[in-house]
C-alpha atoms as a PDB file:
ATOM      1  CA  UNK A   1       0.000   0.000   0.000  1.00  0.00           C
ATOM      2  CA  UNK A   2       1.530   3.248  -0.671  1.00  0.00           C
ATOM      3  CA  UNK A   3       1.616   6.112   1.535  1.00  0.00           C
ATOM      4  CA  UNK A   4       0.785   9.197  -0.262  1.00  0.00           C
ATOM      5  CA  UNK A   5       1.200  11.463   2.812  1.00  0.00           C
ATOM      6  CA  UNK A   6       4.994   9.902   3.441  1.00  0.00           C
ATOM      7  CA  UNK A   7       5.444  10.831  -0.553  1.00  0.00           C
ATOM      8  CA  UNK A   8       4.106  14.602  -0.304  1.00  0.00           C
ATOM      9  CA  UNK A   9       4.995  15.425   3.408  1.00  0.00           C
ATOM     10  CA  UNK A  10       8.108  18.236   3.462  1.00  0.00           C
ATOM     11  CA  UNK A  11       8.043  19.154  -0.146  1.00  0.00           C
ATOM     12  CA  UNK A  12       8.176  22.577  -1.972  1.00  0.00           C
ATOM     13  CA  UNK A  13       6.086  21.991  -5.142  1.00  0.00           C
ATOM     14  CA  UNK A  14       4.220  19.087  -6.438  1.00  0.00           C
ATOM     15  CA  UNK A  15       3.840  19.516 -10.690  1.00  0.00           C
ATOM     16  CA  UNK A  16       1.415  18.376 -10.414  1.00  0.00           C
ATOM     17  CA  UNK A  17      -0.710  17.233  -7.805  1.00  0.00           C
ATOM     18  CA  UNK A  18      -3.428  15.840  -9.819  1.00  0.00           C
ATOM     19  CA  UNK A  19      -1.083  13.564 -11.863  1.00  0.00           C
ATOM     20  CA  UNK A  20       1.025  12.401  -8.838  1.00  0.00           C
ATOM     21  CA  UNK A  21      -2.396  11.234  -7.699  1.00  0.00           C
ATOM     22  CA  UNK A  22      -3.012   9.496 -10.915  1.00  0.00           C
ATOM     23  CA  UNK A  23       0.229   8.025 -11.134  1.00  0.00           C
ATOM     24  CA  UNK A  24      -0.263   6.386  -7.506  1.00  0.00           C
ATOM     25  CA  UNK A  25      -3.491   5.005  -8.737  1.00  0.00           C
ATOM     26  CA  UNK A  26      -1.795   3.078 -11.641  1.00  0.00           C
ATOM     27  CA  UNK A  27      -1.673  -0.377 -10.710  1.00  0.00           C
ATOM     28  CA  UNK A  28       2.580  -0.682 -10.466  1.00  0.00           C
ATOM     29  CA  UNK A  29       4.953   0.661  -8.539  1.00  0.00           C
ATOM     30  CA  UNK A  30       5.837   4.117  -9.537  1.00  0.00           C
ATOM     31  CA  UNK A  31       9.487   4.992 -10.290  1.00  0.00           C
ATOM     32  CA  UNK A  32      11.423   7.966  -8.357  1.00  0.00           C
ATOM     33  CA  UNK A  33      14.907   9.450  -9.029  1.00  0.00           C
ATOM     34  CA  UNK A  34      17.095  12.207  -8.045  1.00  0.00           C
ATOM     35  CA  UNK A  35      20.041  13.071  -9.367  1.00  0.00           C
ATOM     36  CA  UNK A  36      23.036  14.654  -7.775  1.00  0.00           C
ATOM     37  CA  UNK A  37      27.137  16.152  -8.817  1.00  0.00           C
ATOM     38  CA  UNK A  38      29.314  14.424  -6.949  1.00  0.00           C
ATOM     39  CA  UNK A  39      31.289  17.830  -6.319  1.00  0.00           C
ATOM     40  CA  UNK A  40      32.602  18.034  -2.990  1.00  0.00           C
ATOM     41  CA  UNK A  41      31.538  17.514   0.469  1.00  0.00           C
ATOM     42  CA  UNK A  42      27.939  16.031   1.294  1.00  0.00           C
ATOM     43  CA  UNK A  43      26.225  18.554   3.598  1.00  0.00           C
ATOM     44  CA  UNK A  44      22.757  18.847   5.442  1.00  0.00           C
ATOM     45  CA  UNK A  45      21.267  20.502   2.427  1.00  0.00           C
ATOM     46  CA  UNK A  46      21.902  17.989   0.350  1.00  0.00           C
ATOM     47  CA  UNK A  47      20.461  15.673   3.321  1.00  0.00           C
ATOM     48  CA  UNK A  48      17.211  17.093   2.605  1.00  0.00           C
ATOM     49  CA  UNK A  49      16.791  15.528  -0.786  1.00  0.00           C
ATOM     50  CA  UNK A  50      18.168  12.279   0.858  1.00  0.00           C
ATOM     51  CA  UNK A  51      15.666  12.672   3.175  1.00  0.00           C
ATOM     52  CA  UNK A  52      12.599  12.796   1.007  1.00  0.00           C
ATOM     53  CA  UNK A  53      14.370   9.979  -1.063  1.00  0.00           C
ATOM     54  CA  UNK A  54      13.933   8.058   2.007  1.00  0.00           C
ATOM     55  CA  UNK A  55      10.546   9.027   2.373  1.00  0.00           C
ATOM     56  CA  UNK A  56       9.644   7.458  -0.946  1.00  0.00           C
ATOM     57  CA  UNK A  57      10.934   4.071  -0.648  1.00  0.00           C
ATOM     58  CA  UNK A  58       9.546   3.978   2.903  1.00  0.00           C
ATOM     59  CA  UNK A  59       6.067   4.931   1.028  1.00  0.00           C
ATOM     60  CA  UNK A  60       6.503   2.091  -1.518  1.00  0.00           C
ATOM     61  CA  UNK A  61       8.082   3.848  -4.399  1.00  0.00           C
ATOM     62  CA  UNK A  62      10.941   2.141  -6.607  1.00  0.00           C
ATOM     63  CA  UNK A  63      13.942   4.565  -5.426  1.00  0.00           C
ATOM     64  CA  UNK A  64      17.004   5.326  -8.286  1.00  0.00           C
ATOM     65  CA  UNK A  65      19.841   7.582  -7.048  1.00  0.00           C
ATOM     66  CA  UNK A  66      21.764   9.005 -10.078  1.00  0.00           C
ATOM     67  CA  UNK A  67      25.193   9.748  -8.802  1.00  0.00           C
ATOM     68  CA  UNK A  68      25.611  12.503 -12.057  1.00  0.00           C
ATOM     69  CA  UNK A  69      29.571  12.110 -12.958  1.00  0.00           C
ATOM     70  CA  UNK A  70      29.785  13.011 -16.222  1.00  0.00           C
ATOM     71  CA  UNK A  71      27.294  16.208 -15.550  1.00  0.00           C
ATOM     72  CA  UNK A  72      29.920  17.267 -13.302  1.00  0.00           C
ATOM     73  CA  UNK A  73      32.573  16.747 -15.364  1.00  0.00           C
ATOM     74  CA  UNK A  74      30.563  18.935 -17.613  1.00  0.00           C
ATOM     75  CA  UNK A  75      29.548  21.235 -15.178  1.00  0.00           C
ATOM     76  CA  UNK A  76      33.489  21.994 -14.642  1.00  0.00           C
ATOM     77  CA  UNK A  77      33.251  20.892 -11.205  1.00  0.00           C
ATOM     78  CA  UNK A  78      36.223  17.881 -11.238  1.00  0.00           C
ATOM     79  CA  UNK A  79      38.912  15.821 -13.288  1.00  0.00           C
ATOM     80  CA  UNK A  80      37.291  12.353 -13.904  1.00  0.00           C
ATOM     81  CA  UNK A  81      39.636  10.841 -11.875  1.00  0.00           C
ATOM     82  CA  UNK A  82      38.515  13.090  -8.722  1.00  0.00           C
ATOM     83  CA  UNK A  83      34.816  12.410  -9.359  1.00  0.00           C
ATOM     84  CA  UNK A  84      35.252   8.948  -9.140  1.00  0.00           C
ATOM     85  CA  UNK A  85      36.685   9.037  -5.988  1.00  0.00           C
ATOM     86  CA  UNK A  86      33.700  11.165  -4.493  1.00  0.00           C
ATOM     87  CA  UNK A  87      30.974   8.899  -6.140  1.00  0.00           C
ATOM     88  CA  UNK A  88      32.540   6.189  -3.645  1.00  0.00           C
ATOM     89  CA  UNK A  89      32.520   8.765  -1.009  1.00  0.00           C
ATOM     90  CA  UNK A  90      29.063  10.170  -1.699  1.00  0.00           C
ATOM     91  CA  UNK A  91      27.463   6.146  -2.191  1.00  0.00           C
ATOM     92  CA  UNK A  92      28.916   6.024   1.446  1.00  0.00           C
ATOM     93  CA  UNK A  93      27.595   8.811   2.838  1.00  0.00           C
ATOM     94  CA  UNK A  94      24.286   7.675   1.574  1.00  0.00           C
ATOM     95  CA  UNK A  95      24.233   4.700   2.622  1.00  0.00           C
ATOM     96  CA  UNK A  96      25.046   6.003   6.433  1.00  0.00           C
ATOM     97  CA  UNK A  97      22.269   8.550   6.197  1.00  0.00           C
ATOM     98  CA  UNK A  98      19.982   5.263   5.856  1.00  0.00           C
ATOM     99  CA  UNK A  99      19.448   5.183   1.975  1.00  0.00           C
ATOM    100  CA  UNK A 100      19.994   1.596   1.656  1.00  0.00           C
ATOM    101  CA  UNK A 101      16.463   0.673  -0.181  1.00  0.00           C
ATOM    102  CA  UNK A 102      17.750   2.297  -3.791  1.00  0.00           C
ATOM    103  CA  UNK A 103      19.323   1.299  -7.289  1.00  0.00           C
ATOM    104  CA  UNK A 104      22.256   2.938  -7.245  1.00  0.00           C
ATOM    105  CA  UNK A 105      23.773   4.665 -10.890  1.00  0.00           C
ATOM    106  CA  UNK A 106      26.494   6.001 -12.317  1.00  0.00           C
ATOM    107  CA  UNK A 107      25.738   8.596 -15.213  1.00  0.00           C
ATOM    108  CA  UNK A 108      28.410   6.979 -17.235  1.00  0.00           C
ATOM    109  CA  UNK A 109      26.972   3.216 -16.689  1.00  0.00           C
ATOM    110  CA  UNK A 110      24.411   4.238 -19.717  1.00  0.00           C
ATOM    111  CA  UNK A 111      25.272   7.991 -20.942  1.00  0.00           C
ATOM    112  CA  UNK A 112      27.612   6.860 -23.750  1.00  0.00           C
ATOM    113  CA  UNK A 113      24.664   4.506 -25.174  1.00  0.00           C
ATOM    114  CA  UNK A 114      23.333   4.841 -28.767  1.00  0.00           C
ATOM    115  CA  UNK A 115      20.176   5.481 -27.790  1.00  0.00           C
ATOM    116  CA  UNK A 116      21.168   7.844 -25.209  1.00  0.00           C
ATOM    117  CA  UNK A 117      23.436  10.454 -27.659  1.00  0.00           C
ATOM    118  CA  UNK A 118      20.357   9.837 -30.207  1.00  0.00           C
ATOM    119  CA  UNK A 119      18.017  11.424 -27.351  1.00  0.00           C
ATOM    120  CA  UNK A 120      20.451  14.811 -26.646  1.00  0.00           C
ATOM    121  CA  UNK A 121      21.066  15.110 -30.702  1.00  0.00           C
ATOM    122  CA  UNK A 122      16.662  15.083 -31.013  1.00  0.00           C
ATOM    123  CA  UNK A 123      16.391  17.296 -27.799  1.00  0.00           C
ATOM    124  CA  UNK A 124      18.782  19.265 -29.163  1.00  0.00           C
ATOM    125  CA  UNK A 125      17.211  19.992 -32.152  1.00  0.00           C
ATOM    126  CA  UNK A 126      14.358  20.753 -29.958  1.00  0.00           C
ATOM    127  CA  UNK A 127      16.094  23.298 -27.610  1.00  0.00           C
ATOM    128  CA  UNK A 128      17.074  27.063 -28.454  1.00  0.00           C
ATOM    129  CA  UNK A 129      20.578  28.130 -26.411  1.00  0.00           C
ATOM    130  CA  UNK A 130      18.884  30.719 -24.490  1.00  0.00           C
ATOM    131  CA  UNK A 131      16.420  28.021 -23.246  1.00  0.00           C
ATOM    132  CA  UNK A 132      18.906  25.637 -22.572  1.00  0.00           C
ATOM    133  CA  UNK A 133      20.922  28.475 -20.747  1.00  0.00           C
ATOM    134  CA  UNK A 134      18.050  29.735 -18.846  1.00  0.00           C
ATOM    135  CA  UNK A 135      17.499  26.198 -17.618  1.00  0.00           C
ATOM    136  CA  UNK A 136      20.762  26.597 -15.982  1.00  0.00           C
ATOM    137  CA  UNK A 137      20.249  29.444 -14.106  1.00  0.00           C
ATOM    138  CA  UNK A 138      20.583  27.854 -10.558  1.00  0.00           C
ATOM    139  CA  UNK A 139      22.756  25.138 -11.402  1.00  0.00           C
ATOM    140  CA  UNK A 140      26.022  25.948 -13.891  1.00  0.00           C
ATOM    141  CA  UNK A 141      29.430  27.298 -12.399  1.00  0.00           C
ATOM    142  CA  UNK A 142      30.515  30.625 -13.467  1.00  0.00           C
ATOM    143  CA  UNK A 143      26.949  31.068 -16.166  1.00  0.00           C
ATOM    144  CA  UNK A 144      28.346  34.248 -17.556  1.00  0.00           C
ATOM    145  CA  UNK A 145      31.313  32.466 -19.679  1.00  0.00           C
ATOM    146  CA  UNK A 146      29.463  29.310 -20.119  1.00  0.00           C
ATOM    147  CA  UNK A 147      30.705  26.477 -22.334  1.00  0.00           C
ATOM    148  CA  UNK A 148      29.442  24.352 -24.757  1.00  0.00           C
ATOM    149  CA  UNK A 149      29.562  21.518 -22.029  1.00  0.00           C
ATOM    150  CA  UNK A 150      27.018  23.172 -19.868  1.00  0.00           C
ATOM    151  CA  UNK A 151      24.721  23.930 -22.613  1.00  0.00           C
ATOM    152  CA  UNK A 152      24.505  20.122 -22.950  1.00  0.00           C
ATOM    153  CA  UNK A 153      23.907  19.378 -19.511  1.00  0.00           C
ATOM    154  CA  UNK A 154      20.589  20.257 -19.088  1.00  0.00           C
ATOM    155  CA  UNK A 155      19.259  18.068 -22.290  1.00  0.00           C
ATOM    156  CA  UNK A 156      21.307  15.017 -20.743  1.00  0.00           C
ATOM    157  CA  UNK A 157      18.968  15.187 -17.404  1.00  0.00           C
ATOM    158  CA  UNK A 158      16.315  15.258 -19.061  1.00  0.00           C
ATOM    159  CA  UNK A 159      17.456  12.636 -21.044  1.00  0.00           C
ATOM    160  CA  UNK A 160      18.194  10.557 -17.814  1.00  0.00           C
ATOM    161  CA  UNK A 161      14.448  10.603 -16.787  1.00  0.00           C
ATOM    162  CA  UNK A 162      13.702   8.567 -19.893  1.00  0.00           C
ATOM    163  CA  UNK A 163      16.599   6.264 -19.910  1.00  0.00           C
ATOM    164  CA  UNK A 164      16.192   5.413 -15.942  1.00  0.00           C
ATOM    165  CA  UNK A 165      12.416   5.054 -16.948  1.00  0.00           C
ATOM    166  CA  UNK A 166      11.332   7.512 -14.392  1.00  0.00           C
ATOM    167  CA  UNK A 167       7.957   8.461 -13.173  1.00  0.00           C
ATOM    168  CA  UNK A 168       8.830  11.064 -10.733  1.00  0.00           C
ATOM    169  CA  UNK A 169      11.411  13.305 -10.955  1.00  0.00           C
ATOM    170  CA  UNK A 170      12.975  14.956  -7.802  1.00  0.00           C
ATOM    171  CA  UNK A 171      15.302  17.306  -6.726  1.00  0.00           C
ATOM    172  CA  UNK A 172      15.730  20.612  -4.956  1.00  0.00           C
ATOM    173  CA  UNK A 173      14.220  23.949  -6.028  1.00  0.00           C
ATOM    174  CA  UNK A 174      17.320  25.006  -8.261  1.00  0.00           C
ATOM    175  CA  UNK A 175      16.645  21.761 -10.490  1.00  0.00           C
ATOM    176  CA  UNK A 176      12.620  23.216 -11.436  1.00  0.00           C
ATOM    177  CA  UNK A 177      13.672  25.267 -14.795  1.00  0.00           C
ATOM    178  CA  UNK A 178      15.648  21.917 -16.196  1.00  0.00           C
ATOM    179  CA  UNK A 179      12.242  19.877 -15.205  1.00  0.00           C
ATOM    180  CA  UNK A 180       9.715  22.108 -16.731  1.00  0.00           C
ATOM    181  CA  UNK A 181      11.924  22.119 -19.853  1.00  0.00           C
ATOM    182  CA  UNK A 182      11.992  18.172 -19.598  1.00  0.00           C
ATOM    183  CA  UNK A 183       8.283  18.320 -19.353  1.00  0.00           C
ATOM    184  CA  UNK A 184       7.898  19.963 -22.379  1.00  0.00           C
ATOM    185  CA  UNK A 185      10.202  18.361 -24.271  1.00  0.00           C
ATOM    186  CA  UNK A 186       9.996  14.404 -23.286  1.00  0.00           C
ATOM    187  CA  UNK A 187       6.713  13.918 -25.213  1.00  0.00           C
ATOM    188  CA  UNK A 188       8.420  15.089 -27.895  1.00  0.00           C
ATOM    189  CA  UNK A 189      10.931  12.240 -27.975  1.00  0.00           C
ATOM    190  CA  UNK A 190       8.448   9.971 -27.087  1.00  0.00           C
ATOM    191  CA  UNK A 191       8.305   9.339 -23.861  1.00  0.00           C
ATOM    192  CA  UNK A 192       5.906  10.416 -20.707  1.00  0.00           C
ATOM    193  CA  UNK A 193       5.666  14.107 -19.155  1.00  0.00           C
ATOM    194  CA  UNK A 194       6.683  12.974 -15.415  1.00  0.00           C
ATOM    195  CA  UNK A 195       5.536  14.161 -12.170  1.00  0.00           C
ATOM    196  CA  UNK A 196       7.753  16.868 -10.543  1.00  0.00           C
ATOM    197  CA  UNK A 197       8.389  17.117  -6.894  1.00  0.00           C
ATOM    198  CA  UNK A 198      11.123  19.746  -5.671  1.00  0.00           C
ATOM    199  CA  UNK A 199      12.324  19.744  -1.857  1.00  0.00           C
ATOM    200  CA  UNK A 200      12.987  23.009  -0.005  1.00  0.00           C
ATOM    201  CA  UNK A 201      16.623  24.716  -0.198  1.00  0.00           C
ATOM    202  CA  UNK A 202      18.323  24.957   3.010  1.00  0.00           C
ATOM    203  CA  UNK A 203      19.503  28.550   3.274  1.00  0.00           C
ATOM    204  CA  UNK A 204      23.377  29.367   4.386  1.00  0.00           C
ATOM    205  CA  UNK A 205      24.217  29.113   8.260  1.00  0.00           C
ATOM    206  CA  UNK A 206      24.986  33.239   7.903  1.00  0.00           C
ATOM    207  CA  UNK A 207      21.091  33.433   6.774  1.00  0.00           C
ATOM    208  CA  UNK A 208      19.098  34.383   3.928  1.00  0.00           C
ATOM    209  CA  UNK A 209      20.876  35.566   0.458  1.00  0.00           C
ATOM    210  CA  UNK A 210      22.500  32.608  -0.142  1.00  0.00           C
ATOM    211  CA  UNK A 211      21.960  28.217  -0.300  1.00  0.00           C
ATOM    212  CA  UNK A 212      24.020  25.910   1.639  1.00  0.00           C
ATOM    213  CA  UNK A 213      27.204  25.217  -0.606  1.00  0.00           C
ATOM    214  CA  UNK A 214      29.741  22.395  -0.789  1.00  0.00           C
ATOM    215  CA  UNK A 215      32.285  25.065  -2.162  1.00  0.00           C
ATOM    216  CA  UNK A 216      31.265  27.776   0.764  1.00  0.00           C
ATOM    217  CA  UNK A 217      32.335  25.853   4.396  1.00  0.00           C
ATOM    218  CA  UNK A 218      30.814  28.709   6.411  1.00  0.00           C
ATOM    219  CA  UNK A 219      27.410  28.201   4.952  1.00  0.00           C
ATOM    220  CA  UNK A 220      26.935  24.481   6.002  1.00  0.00           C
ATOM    221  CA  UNK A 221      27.388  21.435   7.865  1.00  0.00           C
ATOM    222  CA  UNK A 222      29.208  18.206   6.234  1.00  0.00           C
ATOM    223  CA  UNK A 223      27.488  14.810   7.197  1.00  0.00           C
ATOM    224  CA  UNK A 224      30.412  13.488   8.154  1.00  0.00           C
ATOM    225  CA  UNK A 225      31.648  16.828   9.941  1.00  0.00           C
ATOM    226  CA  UNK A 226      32.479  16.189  13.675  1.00  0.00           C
ATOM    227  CA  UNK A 227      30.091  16.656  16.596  1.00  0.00           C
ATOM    228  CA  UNK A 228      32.035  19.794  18.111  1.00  0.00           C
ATOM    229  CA  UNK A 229      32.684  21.127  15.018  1.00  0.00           C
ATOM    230  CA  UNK A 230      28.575  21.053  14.705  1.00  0.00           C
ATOM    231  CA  UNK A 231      28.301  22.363  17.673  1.00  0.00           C
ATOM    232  CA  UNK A 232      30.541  25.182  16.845  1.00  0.00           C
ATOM    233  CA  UNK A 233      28.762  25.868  13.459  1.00  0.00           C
ATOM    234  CA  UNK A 234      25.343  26.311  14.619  1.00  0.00           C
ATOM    235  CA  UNK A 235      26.420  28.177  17.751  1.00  0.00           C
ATOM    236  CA  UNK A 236      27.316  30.754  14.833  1.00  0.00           C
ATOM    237  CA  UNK A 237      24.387  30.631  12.877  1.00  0.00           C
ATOM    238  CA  UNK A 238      21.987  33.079  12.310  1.00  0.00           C
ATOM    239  CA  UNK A 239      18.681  32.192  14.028  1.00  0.00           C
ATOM    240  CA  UNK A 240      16.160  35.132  14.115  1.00  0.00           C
ATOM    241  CA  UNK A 241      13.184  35.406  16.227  1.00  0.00           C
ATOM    242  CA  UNK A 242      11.452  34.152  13.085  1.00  0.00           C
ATOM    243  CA  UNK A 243      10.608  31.439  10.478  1.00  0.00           C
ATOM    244  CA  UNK A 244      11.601  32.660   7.429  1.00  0.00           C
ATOM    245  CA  UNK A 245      15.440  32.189   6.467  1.00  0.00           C
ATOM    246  CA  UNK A 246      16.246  30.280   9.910  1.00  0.00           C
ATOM    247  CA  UNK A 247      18.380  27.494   8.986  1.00  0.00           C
ATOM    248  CA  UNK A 248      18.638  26.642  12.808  1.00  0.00           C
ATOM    249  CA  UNK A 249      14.535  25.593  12.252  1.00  0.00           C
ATOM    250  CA  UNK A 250      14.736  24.644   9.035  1.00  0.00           C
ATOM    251  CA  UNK A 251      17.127  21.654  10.123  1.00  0.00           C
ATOM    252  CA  UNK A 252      14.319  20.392  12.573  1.00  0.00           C
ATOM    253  CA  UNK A 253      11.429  20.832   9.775  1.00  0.00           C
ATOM    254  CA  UNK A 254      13.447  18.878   7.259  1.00  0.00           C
ATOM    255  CA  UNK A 255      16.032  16.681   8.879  1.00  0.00           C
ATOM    256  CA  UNK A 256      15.721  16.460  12.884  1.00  0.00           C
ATOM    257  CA  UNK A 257      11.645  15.800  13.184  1.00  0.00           C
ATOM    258  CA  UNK A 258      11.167  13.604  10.120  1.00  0.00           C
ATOM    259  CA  UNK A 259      13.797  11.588  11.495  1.00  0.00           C
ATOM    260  CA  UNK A 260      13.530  11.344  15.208  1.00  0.00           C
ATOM    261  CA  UNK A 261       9.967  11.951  15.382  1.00  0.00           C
ATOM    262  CA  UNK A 262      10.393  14.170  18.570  1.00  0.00           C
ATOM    263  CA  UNK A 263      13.083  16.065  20.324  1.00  0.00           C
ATOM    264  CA  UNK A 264      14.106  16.269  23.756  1.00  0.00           C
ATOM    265  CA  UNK A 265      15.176  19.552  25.106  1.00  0.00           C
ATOM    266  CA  UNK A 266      17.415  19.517  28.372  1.00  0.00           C
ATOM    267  CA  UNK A 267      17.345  22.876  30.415  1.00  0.00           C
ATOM    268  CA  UNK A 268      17.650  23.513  34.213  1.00  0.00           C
ATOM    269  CA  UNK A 269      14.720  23.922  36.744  1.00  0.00           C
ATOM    270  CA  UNK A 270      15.144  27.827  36.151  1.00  0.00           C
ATOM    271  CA  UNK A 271      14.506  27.831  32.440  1.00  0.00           C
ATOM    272  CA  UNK A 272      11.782  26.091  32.633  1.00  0.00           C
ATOM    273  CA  UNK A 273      13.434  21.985  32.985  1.00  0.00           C
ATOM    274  CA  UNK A 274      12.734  19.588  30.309  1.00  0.00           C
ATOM    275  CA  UNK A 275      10.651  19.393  27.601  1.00  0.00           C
ATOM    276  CA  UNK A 276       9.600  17.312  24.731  1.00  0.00           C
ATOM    277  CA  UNK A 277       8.409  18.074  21.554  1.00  0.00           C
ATOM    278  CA  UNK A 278       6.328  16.050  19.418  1.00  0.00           C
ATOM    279  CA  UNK A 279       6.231  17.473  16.251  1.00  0.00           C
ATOM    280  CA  UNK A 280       8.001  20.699  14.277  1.00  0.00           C
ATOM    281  CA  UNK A 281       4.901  22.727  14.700  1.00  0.00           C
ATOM    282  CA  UNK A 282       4.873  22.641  18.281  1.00  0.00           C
ATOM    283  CA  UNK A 283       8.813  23.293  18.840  1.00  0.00           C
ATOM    284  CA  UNK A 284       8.188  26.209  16.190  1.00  0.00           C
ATOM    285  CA  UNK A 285       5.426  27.706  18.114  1.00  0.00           C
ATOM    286  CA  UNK A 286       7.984  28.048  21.636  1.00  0.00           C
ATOM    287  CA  UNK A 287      10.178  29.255  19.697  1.00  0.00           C
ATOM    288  CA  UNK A 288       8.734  32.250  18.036  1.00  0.00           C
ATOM    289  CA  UNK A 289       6.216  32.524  21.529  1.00  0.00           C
ATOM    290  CA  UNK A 290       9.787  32.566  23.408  1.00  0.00           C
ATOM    291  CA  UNK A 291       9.145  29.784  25.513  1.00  0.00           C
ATOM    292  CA  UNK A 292      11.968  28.299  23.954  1.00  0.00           C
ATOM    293  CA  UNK A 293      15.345  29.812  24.114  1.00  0.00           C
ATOM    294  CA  UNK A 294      18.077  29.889  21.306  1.00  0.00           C
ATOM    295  CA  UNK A 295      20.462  29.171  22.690  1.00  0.00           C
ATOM    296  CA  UNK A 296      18.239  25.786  23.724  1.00  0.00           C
ATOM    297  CA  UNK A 297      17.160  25.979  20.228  1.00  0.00           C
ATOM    298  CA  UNK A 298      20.429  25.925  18.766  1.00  0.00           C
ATOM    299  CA  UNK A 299      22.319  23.444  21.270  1.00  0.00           C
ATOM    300  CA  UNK A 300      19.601  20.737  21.116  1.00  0.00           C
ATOM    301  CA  UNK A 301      19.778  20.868  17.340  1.00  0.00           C
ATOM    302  CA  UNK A 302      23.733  20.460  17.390  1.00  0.00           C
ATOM    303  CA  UNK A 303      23.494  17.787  19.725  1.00  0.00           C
ATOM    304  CA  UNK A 304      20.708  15.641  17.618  1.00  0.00           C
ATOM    305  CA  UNK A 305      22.373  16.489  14.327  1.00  0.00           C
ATOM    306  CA  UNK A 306      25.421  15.331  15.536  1.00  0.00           C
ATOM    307  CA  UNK A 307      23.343  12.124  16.959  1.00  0.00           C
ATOM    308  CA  UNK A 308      22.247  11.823  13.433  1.00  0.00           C
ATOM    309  CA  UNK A 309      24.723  11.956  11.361  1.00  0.00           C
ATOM    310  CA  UNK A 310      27.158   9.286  14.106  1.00  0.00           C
ATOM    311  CA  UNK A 311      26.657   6.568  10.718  1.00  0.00           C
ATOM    312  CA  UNK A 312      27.936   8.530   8.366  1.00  0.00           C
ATOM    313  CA  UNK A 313      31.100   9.474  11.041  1.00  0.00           C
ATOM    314  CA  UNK A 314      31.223   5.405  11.271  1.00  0.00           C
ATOM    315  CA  UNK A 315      30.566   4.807   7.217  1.00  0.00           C
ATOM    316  CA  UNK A 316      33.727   6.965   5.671  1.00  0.00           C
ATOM    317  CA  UNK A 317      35.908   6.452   9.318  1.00  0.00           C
ATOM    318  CA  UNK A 318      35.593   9.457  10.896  1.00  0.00           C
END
């Protein structure tokens, strides 16, 4: 039986509900993918998309992880040589963050295939370079003296959705212009339009302006990073008296509650003692009521991150 609230719970934008729904009704198990660059350091806001990947094959779905090497090669993001090292590293880091119920691919298991280079030549035909460039807003390296390479990169994913046969497509918020261009373009090439689901973007520890990056350390937390390094990080991090652009509650929405379920928070007699929490809601409402304190806020997260992320420490021996 699948579990459609598991499948839509934490998620930016569903496109579109209506054929999500239909595609659940279909009487096989619907396929799921996300793809990801294997460009540096795995952090928490990556996490999130791991997360909902979770979610899915917990709900019922057939789970594919893309591990995109040669669309980082493209991207200009690695020699081949260092990307293949950090597809081992990122596989591990999955696999500690509890994604063990997936198929597992390489972009260069099937990306040199006939019938693969016959899809980007069609889709190419079908694509003007400002589209394709537009498309790549939120994802290329250094847009403004693009190459060829990153031109292509955008008709490969979407190529990747029909040669994984995919049903859903998922990734983070950046990733929406290349979907709605697949969208468009897929039944053109004969194959399906497929469901889009985007995850929320965690924003930078230093607050709102910016995403979590792999290439910016200040702005996030590796999954393998060490517990009083965590600490130290979100100590730091800008946590406003307010929802919007918190990272400090945007780790419990998306990482801390769906995974624990509820959170403890320690605090003396004074303060208030103990309390539990049994959903993000109700920690979210102390918070901005100021029952909660930050500084309770922010060491309870560091010290359930950190509780988190102790498989990953043990998966790639740190």
């Amino acid at each position: 039986m699948i579990d459609e609230t598991l499948i839509k719970r934490n998620t930016a934008e569903i496109v579109t509900v209506e054929e999500l729904d239909a595609r659940l009704k279909e009487n096989r198990t619907p396929t799921t993918y996300c793809g990801y660059e294997t460009s540096g350091p795995v952090h928490i806001g990556t996490m999130v998309a791991v997360m909902k990947q979770i979610d899915y094959a917990k709900a019922g779905l057939k789970v594919k992880v893309l591990f995109a090497d040669l669309h980082t090669l493209l991207n200009k993001k690695g020699t081949e040589e260092w990307i293949d090292e950090m597809v081992v590293y990122w596989r591990n880091c999955f696999e500690g963050l509890g994604l063990k119920n997936a198929e597992y691919v390489r972009g260069t298991d099937f990306e040199y295939d006939k019938e693969y280079i016959h899809d980007i030549l069609q889709l190419g035909l079908l694509t003007t370079v400002n589209r394709a460039m537009r498309s790549m807003q939120e994802v290329a390296r250094d847009l403004e003296n693009a190459h060829v390479s990153q031109m292509i990169y955008p008709l490969m994913q979407i190529a990747d959705i029909k040669a994984l046969d995919v049903d859903i497509a998922h990734g983070g918020m950046e990733q929406r212009k290349i979907h709605m261009l697949g969208r468009e373009l897929l039944p053109q090439i004969g194959y399906k339009k497929p469901v889009c689901m985007h995850t929320p973007l965690l924003v930078s520890l230093q607050g709102p302006g910016c995403k979590m990056s792999s290439s910016k350390p200040e702005t996030m937390i590796k999954v393998d990073e060490k517990p009083e390094d965590i600490k130290n990080k979100i100590n730091k991090a800008y946590c406003p008296l307010e929802k919007e652009g918190n990272p400090v509650l945007q780790m419990y929405e998306y990482i801390i509650f769906p995974k624990l379920g509820s959170v403890d928070v320690k605090r003396p007699e004074k303060f208030g003692g103990d309390v539990t929490y049994t959903s993000y809601a109700e920690l979210e409402s102390a918070y901005l009521g100021k029952t909660l304190h930050a500084m309770d806020l922010k060491n309870t997260s560091a010290e359930k991150l950190s509780e988190i992320l102790e498989p990953v420490r043990e998966k790639v021996g740190k």
